[in-house]
Protein backbone atom coordinates (compact mmCIF):
# COMPACT_ATOMS: atom_id res chain seq x y z
CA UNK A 1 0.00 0.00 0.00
CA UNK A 2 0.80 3.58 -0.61
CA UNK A 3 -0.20 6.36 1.67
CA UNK A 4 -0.01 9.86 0.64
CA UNK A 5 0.61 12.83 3.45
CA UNK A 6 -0.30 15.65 2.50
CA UNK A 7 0.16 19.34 4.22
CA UNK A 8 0.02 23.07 3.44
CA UNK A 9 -3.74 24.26 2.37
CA UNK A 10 -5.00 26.97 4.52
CA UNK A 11 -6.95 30.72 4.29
CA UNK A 12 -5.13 33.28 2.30
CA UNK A 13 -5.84 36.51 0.57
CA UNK A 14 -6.16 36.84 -2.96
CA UNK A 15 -2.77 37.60 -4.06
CA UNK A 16 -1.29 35.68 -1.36
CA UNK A 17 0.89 32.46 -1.28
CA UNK A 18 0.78 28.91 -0.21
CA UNK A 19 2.75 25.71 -0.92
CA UNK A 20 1.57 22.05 -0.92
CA UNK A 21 3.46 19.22 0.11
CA UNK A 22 2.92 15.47 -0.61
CA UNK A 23 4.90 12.90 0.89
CA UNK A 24 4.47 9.39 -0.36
CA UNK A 25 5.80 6.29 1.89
CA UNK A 26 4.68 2.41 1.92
CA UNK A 27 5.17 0.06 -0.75
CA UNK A 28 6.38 2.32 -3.94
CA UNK A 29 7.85 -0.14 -6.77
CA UNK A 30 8.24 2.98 -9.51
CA UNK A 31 6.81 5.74 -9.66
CA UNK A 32 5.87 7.29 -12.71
CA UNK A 33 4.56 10.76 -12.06
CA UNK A 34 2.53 12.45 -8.67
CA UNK A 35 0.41 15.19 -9.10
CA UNK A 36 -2.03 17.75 -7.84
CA UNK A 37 -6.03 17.81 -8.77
CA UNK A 38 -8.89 20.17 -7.29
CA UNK A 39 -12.20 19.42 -6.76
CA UNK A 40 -14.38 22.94 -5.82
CA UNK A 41 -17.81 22.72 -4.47
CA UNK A 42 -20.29 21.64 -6.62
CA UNK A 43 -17.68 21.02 -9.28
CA UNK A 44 -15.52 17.79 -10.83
CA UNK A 45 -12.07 17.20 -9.88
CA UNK A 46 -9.71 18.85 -12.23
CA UNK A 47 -6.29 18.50 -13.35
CA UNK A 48 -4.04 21.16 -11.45
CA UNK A 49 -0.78 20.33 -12.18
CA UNK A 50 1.49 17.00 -12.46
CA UNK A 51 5.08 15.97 -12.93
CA UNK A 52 6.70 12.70 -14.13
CA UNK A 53 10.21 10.84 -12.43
CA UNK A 54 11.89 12.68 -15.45
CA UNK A 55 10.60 16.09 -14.56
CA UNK A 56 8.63 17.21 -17.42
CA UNK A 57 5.46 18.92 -15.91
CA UNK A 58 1.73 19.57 -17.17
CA UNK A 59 -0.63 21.76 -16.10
CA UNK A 60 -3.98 23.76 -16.34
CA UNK A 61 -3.62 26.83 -18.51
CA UNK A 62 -5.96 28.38 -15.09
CA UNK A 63 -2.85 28.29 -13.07
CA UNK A 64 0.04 28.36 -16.12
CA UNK A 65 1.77 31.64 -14.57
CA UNK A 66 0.79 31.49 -11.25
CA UNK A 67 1.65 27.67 -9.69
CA UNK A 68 4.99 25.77 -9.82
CA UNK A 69 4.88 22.18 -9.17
CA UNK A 70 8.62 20.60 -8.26
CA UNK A 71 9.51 17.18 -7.07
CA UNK A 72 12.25 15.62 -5.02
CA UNK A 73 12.24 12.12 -6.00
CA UNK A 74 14.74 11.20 -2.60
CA UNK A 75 11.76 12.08 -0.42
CA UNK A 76 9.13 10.81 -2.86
CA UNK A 77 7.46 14.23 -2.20
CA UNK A 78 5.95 16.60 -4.48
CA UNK A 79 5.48 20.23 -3.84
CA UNK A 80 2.65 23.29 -5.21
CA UNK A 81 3.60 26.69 -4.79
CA UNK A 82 0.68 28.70 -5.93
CA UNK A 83 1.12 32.19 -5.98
CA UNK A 84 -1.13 35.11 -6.92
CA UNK A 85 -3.88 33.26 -5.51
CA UNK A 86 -7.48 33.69 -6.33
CA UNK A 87 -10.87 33.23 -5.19
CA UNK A 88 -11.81 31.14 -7.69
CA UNK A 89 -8.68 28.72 -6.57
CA UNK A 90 -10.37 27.54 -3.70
CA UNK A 91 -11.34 23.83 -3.47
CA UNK A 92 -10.12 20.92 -1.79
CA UNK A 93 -6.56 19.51 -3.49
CA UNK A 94 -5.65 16.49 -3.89
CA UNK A 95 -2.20 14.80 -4.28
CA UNK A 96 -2.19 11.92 -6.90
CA UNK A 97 0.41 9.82 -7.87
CA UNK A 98 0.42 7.16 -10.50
CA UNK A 99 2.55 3.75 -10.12
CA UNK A 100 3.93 1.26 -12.47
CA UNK A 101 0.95 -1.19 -13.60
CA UNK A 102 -0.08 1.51 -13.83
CA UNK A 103 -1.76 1.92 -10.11
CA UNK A 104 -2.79 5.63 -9.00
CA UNK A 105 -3.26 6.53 -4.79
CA UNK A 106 -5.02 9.52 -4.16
CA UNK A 107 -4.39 11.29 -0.36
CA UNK A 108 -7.31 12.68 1.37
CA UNK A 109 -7.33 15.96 0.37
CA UNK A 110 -6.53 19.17 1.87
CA UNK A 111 -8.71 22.37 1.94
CA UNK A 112 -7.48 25.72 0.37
CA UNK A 113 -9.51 28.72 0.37
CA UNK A 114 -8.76 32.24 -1.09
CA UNK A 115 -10.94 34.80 0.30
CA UNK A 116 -10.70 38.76 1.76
C-alpha cells in the first residue's frame, strides 16, 4: 500500500501564497509521475498540475503563470507553490500519484480557500 501525506492548504488573501506538500511512503515499486487535482464545491475534480520521475510537468492553462509544481524524487514528495492566488482557486486539493501497472493513490485531500 501507498499512503499519501499531505500538508500546506489553509486561508489566504487573494494575491497571497501557499505551498503544498505530498509525501508518499509504503510500498512504492516505480513511480511514474505524482500530481495535484482540485475538486471545488459543486464542481468535478480537475487536473491542477502534475510531474513525471523525469521532470517534465503539465498543467492547467488556469494556473500556467501562477503555480509551480517541483519534485524531489529522494523524499518521494511533491510540492505546489501557488502564488497570486485567487478566489476562484479555492477547493479541496488532492495529491495523486500514478505507479507502475499503472496503479494511481489519491491522499485525502486538503482544503485551500482564497478569500478577503
Amino acid at each position: 500500500q501507498v499512503q499519501l501525506a499531505e500538508s500546506g492548504g489553509g486561508l489566504v488573501h487573494p494575491g497571497g501564497s501557499l505551498r503544498l506538500s505530498c509525501a508518499a511512503s509504503g510500498s512504492i515499486s516505480r513511480i511514474i509521475r505524482m500530481g495535484w487535482y482540485r475538486q471545488a464545491p459543486g464542481k468535478e475534480r480537475e487536473l491542477v498540475a502534475v510531474i513525471t520521475s523525469g521532470g517534465s510537468t503539465n498543467s492547467a492553462d488556469s494556473v500556467k503563470g501562477r503555480f509551480t509544481i517541483s519534485r524531489d524524487n529522494a523524499k518521494n514528495t511533491v510540492y505546489l507553490q501557488m502564488n497570486s492566488l485567487k478566489p476562484e482557486d479555492t477547493a479541496v486539493y488532492y495529491c495523486n500519484l500514478v505507479g507502475l501497472g499503472p496503479v494511481a493513490y489519491w491522499g485525502q485531500g486538503t482544503q485551500v480557500t482564497v478569500s478577503s
